[in-house]
PDB file of N, CA and C in Angstrom:
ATOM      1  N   UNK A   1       0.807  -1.194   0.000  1.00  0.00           N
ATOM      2  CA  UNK A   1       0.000   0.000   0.000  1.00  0.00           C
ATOM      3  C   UNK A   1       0.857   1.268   0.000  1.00  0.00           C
ATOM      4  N   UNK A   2       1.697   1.159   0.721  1.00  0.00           N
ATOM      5  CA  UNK A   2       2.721   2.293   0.731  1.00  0.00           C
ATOM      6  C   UNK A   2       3.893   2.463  -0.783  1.00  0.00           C
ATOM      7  N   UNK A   3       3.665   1.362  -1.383  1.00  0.00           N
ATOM      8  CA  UNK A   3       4.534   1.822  -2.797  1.00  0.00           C
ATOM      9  C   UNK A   3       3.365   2.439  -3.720  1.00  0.00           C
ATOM     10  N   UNK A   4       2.400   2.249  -3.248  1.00  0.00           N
ATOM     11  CA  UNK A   4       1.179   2.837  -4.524  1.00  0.00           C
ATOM     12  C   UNK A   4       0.459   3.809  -3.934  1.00  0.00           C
ATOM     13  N   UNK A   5       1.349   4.472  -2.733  1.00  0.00           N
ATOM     14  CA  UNK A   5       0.726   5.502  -2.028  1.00  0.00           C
ATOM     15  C   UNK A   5       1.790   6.508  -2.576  1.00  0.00           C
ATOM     16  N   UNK A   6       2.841   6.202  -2.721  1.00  0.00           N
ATOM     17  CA  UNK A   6       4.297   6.953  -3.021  1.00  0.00           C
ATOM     18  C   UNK A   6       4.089   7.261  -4.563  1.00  0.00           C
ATOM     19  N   UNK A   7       3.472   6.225  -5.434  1.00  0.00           N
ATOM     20  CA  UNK A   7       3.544   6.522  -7.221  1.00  0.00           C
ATOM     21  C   UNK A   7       2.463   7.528  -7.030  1.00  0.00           C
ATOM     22  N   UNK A   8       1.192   7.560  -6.315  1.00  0.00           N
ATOM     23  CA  UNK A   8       0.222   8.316  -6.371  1.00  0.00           C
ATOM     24  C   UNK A   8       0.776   9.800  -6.369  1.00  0.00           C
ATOM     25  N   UNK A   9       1.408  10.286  -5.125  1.00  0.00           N
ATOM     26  CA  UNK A   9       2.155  11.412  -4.758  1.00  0.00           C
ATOM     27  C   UNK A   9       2.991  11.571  -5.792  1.00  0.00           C
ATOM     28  N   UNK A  10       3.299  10.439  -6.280  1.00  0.00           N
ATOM     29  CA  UNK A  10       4.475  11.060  -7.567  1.00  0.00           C
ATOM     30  C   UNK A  10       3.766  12.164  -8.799  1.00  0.00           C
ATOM     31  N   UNK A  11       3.146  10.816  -8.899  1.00  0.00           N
ATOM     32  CA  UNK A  11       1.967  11.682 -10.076  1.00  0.00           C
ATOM     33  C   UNK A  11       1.140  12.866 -10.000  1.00  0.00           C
ATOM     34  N   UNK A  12       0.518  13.274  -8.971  1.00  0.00           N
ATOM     35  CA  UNK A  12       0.253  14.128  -8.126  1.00  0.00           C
ATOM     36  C   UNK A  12       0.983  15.031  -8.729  1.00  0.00           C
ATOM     37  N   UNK A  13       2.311  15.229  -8.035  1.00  0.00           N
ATOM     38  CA  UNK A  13       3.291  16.180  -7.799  1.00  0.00           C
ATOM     39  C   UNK A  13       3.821  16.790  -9.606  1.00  0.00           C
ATOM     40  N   UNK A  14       3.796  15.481 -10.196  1.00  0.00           N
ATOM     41  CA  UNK A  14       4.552  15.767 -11.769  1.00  0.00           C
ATOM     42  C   UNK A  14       3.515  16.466 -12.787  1.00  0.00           C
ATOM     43  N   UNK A  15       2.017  16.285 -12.302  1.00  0.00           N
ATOM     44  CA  UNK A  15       0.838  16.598 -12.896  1.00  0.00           C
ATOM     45  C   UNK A  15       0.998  18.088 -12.130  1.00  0.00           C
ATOM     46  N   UNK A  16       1.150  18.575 -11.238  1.00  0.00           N
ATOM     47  CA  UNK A  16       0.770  19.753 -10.412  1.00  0.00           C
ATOM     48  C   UNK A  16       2.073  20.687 -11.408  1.00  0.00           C
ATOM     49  N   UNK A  17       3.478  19.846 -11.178  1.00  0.00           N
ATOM     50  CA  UNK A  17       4.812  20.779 -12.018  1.00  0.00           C
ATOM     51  C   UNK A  17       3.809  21.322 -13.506  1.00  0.00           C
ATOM     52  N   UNK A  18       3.220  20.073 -14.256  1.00  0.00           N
ATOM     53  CA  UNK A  18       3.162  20.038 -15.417  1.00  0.00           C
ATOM     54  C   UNK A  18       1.849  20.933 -15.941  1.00  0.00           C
ATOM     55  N   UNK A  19       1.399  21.449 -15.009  1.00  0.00           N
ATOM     56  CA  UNK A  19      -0.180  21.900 -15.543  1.00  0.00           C
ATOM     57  C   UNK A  19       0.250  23.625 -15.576  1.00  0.00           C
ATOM     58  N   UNK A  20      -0.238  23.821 -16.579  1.00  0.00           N
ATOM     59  CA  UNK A  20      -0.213  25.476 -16.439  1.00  0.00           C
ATOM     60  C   UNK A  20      -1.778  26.283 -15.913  1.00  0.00           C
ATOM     61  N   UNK A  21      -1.092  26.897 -15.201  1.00  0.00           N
ATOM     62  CA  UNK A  21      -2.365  27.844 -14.497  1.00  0.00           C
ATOM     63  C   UNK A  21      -1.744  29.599 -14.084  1.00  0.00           C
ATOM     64  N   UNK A  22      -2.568  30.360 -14.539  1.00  0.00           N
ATOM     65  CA  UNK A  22      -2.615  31.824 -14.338  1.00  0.00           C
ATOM     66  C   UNK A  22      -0.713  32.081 -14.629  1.00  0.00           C
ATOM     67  N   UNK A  23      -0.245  31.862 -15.588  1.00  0.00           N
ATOM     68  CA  UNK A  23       0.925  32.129 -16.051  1.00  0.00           C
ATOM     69  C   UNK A  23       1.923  31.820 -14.999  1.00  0.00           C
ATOM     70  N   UNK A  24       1.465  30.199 -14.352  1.00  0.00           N
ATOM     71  CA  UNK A  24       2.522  29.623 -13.464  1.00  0.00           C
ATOM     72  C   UNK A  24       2.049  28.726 -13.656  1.00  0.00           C
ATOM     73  N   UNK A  25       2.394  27.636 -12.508  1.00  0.00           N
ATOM     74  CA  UNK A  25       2.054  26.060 -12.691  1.00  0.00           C
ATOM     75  C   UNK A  25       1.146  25.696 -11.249  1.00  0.00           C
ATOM     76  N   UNK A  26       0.272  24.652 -11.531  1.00  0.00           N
ATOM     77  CA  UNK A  26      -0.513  24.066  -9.876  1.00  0.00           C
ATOM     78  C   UNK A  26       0.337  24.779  -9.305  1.00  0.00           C
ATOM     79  N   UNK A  27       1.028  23.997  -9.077  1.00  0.00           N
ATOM     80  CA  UNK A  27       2.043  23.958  -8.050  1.00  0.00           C
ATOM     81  C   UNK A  27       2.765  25.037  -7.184  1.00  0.00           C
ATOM     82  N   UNK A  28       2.517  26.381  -8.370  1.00  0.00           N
ATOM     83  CA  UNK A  28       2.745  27.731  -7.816  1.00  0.00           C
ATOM     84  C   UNK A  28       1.765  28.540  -7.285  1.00  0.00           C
ATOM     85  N   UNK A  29       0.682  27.647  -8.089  1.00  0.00           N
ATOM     86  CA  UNK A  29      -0.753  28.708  -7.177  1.00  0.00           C
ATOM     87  C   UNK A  29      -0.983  27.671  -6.070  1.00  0.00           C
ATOM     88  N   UNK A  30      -0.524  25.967  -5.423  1.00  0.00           N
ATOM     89  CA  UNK A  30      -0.511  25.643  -4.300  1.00  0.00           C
ATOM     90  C   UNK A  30       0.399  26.774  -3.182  1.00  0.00           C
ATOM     91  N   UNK A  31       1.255  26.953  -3.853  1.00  0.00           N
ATOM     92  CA  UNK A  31       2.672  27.544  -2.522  1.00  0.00           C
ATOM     93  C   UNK A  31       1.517  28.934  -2.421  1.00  0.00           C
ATOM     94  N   UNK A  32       0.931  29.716  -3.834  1.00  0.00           N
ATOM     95  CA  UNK A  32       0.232  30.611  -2.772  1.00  0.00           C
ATOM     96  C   UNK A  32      -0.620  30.601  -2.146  1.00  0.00           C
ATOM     97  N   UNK A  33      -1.326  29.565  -2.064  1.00  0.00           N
ATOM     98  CA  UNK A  33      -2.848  29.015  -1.259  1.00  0.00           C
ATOM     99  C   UNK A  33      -2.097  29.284   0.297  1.00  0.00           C
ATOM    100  N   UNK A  34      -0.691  28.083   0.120  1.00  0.00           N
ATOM    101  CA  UNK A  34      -0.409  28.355   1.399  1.00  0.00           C
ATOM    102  C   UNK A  34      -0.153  29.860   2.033  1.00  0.00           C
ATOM    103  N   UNK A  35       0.438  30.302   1.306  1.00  0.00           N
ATOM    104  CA  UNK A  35       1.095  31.610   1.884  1.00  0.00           C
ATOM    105  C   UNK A  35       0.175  32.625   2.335  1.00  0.00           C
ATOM    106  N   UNK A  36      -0.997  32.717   1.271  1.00  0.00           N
ATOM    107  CA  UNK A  36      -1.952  33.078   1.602  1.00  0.00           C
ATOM    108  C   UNK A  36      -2.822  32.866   3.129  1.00  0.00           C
ATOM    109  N   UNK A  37      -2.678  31.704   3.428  1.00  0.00           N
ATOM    110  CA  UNK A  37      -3.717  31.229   4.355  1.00  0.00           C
ATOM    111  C   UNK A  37      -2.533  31.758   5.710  1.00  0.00           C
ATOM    112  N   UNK A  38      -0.895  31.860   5.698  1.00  0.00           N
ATOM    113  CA  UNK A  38      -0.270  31.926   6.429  1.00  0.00           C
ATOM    114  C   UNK A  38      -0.711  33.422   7.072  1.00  0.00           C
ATOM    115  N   UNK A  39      -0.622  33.953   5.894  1.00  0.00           N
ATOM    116  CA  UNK A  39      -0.684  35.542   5.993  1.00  0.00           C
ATOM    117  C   UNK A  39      -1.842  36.287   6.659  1.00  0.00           C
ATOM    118  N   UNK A  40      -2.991  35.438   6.410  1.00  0.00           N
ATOM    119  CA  UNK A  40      -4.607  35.532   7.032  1.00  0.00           C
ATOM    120  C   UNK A  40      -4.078  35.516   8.553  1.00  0.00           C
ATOM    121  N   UNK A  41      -3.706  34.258   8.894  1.00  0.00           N
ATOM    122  CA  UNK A  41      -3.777  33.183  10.239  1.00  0.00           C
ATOM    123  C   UNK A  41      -2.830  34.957  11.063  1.00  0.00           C
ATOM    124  N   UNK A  42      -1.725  34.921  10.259  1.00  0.00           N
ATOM    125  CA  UNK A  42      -0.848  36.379  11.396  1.00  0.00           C
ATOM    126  C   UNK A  42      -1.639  37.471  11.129  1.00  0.00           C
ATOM    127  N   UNK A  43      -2.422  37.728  10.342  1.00  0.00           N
ATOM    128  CA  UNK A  43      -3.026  39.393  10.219  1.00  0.00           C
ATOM    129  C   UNK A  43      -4.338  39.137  10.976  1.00  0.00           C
ATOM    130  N   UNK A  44      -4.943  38.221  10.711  1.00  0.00           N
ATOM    131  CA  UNK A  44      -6.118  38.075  12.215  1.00  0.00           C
ATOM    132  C   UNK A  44      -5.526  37.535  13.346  1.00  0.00           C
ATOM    133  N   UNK A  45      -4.748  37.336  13.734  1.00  0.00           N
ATOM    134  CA  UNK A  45      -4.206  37.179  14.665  1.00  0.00           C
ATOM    135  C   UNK A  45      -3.539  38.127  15.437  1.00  0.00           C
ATOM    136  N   UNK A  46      -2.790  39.174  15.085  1.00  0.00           N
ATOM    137  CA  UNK A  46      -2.458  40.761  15.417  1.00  0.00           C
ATOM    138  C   UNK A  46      -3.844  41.450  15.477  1.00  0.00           C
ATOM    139  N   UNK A  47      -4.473  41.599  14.845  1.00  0.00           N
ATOM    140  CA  UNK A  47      -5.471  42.067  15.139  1.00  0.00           C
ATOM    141  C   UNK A  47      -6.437  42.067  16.233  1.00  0.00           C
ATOM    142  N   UNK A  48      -7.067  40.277  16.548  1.00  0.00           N
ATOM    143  CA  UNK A  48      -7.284  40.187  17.620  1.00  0.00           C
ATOM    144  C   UNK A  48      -6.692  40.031  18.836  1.00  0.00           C
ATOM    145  N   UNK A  49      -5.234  39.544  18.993  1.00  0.00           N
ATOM    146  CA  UNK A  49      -4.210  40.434  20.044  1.00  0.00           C
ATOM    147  C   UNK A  49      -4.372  41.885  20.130  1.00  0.00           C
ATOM    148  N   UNK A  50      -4.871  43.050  19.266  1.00  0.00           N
ATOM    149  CA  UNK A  50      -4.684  44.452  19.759  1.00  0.00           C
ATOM    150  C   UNK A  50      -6.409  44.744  20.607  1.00  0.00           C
ATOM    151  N   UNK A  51      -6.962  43.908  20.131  1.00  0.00           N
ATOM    152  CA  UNK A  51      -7.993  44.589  20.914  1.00  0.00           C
ATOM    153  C   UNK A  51      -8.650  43.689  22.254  1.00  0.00           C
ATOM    154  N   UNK A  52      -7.487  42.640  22.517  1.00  0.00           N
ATOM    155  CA  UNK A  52      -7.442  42.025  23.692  1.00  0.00           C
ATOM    156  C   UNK A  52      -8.372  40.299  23.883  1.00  0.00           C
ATOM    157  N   UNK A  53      -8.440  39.922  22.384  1.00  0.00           N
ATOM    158  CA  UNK A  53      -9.284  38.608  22.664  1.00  0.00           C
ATOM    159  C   UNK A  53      -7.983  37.653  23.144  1.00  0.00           C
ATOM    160  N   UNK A  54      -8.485  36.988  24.001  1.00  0.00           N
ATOM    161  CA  UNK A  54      -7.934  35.747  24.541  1.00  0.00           C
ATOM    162  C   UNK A  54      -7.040  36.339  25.721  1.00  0.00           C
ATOM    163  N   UNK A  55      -7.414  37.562  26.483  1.00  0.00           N
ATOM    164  CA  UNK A  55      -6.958  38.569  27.259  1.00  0.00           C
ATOM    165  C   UNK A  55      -7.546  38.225  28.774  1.00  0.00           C
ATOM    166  N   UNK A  56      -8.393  37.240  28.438  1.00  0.00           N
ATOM    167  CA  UNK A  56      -9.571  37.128  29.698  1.00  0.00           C
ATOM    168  C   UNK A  56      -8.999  36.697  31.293  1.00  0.00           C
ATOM    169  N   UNK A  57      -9.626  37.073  32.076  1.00  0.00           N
ATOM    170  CA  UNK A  57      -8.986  36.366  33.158  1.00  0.00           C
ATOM    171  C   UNK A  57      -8.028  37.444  33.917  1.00  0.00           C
ATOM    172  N   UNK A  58      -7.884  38.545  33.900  1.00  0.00           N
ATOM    173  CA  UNK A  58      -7.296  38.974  34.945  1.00  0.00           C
ATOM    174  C   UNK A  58      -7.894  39.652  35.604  1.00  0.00           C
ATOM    175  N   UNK A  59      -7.219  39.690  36.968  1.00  0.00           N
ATOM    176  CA  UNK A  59      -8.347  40.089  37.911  1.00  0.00           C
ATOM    177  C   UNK A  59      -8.690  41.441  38.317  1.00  0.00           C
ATOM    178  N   UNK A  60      -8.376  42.348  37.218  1.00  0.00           N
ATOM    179  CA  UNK A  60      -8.813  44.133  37.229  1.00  0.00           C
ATOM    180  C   UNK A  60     -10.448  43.861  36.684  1.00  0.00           C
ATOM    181  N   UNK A  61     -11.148  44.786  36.911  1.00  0.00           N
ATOM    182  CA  UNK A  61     -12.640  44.796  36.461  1.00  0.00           C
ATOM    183  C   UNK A  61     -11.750  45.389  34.866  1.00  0.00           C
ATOM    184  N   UNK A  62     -12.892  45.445  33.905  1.00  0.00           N
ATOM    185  CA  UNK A  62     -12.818  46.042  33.237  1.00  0.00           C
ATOM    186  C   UNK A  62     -12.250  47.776  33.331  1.00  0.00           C
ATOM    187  N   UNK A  63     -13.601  48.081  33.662  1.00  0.00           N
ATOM    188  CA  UNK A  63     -13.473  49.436  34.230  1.00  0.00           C
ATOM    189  C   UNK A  63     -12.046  50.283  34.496  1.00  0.00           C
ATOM    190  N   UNK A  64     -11.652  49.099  35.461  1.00  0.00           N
ATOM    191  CA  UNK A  64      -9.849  49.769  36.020  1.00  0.00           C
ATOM    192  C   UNK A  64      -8.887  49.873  34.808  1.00  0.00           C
ATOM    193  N   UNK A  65      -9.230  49.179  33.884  1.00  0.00           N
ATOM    194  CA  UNK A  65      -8.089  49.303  32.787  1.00  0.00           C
ATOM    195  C   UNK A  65      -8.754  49.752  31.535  1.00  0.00           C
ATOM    196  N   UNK A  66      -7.797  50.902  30.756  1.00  0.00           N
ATOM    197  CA  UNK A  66      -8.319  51.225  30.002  1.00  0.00           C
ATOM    198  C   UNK A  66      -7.682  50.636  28.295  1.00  0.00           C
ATOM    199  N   UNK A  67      -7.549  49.473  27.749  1.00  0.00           N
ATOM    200  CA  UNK A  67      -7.108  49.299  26.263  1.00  0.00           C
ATOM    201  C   UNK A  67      -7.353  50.012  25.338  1.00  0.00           C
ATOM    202  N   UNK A  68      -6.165  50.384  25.303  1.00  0.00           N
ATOM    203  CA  UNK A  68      -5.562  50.983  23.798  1.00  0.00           C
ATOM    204  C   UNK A  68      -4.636  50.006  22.764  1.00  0.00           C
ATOM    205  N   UNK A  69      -5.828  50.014  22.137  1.00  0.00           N
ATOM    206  CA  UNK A  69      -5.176  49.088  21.064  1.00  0.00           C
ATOM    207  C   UNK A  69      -3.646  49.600  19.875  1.00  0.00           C
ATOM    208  N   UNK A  70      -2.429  49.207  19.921  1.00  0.00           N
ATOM    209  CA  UNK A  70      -1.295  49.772  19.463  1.00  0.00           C
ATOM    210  C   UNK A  70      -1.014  49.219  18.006  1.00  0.00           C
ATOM    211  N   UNK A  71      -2.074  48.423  17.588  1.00  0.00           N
ATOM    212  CA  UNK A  71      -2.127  48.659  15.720  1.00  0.00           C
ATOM    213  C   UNK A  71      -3.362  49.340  15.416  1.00  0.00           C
ATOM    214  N   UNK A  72      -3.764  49.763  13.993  1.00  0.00           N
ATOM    215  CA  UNK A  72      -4.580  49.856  13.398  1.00  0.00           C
ATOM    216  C   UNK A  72      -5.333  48.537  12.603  1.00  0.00           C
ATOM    217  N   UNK A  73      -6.227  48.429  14.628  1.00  0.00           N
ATOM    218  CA  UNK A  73      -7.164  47.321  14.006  1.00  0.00           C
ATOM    219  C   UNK A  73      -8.177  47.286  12.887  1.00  0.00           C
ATOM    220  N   UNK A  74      -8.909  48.107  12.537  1.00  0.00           N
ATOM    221  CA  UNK A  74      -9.612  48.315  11.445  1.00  0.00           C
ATOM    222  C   UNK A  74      -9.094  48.008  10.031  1.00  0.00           C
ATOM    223  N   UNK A  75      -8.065  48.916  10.163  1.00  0.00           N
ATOM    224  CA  UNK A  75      -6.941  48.163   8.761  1.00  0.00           C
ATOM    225  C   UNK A  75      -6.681  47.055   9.165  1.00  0.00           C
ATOM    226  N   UNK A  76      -6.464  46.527   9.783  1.00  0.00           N
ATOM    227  CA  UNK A  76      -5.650  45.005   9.679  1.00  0.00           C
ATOM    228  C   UNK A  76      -6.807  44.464   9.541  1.00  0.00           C
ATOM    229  N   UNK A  77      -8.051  44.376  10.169  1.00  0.00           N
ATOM    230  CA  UNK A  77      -9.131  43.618   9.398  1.00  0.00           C
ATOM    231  C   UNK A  77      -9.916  43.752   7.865  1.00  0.00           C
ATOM    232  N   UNK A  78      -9.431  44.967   7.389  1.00  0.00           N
ATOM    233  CA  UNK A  78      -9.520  45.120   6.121  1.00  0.00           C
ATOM    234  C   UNK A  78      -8.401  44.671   5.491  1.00  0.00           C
ATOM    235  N   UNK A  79      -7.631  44.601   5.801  1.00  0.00           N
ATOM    236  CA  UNK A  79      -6.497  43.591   5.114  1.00  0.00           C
ATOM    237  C   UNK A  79      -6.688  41.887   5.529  1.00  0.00           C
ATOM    238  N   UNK A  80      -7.408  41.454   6.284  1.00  0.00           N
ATOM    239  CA  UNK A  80      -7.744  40.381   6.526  1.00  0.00           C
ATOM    240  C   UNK A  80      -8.743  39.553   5.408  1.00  0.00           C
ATOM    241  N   UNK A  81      -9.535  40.689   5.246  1.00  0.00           N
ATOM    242  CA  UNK A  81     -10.595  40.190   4.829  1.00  0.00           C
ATOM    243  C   UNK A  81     -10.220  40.484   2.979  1.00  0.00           C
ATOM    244  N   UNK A  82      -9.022  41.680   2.800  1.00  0.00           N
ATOM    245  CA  UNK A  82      -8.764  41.046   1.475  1.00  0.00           C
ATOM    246  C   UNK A  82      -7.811  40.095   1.358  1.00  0.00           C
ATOM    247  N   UNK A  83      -7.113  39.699   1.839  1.00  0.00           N
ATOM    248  CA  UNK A  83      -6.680  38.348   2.089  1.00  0.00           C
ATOM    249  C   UNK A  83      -7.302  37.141   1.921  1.00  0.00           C
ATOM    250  N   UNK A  84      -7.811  37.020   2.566  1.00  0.00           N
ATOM    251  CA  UNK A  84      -9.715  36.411   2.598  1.00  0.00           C
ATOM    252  C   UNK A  84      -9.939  35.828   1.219  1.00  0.00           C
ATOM    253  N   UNK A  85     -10.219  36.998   0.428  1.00  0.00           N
ATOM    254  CA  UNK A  85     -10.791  37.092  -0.875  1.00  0.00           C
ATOM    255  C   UNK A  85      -9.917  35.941  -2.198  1.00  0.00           C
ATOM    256  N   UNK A  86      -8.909  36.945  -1.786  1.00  0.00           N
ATOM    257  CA  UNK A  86      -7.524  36.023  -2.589  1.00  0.00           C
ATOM    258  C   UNK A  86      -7.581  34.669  -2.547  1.00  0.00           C
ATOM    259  N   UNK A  87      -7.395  34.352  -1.055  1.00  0.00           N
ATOM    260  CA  UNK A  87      -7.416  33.059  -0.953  1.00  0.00           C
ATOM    261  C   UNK A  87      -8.360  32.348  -1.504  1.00  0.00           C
ATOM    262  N   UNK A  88      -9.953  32.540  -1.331  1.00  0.00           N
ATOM    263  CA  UNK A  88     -10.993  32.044  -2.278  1.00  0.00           C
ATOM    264  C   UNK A  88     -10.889  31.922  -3.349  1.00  0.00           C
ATOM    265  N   UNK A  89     -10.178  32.525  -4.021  1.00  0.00           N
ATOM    266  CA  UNK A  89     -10.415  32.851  -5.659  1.00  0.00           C
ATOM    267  C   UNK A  89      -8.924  31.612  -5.853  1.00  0.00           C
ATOM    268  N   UNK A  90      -8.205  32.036  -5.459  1.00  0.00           N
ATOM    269  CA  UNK A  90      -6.841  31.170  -5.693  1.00  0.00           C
ATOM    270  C   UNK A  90      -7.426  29.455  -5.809  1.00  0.00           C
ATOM    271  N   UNK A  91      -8.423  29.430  -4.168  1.00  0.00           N
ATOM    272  CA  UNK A  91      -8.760  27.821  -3.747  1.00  0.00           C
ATOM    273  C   UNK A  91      -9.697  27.577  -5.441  1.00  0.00           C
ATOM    274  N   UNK A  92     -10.261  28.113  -5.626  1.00  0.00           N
ATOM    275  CA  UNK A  92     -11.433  28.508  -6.612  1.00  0.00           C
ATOM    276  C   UNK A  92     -10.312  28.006  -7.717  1.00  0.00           C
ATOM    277  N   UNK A  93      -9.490  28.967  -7.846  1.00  0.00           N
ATOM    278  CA  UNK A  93      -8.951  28.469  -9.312  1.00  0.00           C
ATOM    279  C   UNK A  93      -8.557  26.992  -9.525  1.00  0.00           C
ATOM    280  N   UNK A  94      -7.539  26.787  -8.271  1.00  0.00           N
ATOM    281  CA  UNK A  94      -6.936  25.407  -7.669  1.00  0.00           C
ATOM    282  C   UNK A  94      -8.255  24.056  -7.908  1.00  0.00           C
ATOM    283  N   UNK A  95      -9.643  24.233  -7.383  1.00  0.00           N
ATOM    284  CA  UNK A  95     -10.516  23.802  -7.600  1.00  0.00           C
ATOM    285  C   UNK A  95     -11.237  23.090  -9.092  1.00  0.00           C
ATOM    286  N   UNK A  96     -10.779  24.424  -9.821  1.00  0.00           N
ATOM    287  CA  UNK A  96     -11.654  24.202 -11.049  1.00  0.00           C
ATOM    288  C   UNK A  96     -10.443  22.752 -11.858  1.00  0.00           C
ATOM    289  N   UNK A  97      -9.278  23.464 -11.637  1.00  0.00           N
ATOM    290  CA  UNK A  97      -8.058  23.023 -12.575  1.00  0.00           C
ATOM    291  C   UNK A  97      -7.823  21.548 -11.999  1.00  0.00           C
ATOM    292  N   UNK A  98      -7.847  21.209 -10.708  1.00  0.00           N
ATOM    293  CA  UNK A  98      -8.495  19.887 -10.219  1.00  0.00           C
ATOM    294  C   UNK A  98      -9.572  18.796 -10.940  1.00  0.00           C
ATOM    295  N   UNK A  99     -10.591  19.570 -11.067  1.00  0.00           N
ATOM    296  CA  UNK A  99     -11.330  18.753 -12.294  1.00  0.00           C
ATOM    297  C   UNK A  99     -11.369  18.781 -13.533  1.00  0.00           C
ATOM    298  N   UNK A 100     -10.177  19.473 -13.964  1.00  0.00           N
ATOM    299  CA  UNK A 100      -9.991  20.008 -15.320  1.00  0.00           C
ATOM    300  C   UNK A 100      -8.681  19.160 -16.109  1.00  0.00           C
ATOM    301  N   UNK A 101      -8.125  18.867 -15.250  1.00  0.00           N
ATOM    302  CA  UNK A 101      -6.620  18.170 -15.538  1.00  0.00           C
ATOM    303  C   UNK A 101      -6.805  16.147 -15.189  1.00  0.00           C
ATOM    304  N   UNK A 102      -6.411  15.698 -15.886  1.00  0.00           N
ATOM    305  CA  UNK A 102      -6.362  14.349 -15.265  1.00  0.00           C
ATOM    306  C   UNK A 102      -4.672  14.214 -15.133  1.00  0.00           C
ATOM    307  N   UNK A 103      -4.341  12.767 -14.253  1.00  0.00           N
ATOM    308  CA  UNK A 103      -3.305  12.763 -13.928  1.00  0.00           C
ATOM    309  C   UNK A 103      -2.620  12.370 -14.916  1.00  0.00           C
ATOM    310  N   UNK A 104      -1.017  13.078 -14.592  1.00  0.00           N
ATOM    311  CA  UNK A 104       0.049  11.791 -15.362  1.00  0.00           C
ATOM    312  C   UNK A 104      -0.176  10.859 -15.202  1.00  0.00           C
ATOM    313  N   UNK A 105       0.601  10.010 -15.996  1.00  0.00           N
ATOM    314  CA  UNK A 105       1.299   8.242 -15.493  1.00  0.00           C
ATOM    315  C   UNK A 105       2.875   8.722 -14.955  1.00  0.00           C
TER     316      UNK A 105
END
């Protein structure tokens, strides 16, 4: 099972080099799916670090402390959310070209 798990991945991989998509290959709009999704995960993630989610639990009332958030959360969620977008359209393209391509041998 594991030698016809390995030719699978081969093919996979030589079909992904070999396919052209948006004036690159699979394989280049995979690396940006990832990068993309990397880039989401840290820009909502700064974001909700500035305005204190996952902050809970200490023992000042609210009241006593006053947060000031030290990015521009608003932008960073507008940059989140075009991020967002990209990524859809990228998965989207990745998607179509999936059922569009059959494999090598």
């Amino acid at each position: 099972m594991l030698g016809e798990l390995e030719a699978l991945i081969r093919r996979i991989n030589r079909t992904n080099a070999a396919t052209g998509v948006d004036g690159g290959t699979l394989t280049d709009a995979l690396a940006r799916r990832d990068v993309l999704r990397l880039r989401h995960s840290v820009v909502t993630s700064a974001a909700d670090a500035a305005v204190g989610e996952g902050q809970r639990g200490f023992r000042q009332l609210r009241s006593e402390l006053k947060m000031v958030p030290a990015l521009p959360v608003a932008q960073l969620r507008s940059q989140a959310d075009d991020l967002a977008r990209q990524l859809r359209e990228v998965d989207t393209l990745i998607q179509r070209t999936n059922w569009e391509v059959d494999l090598l041998d």
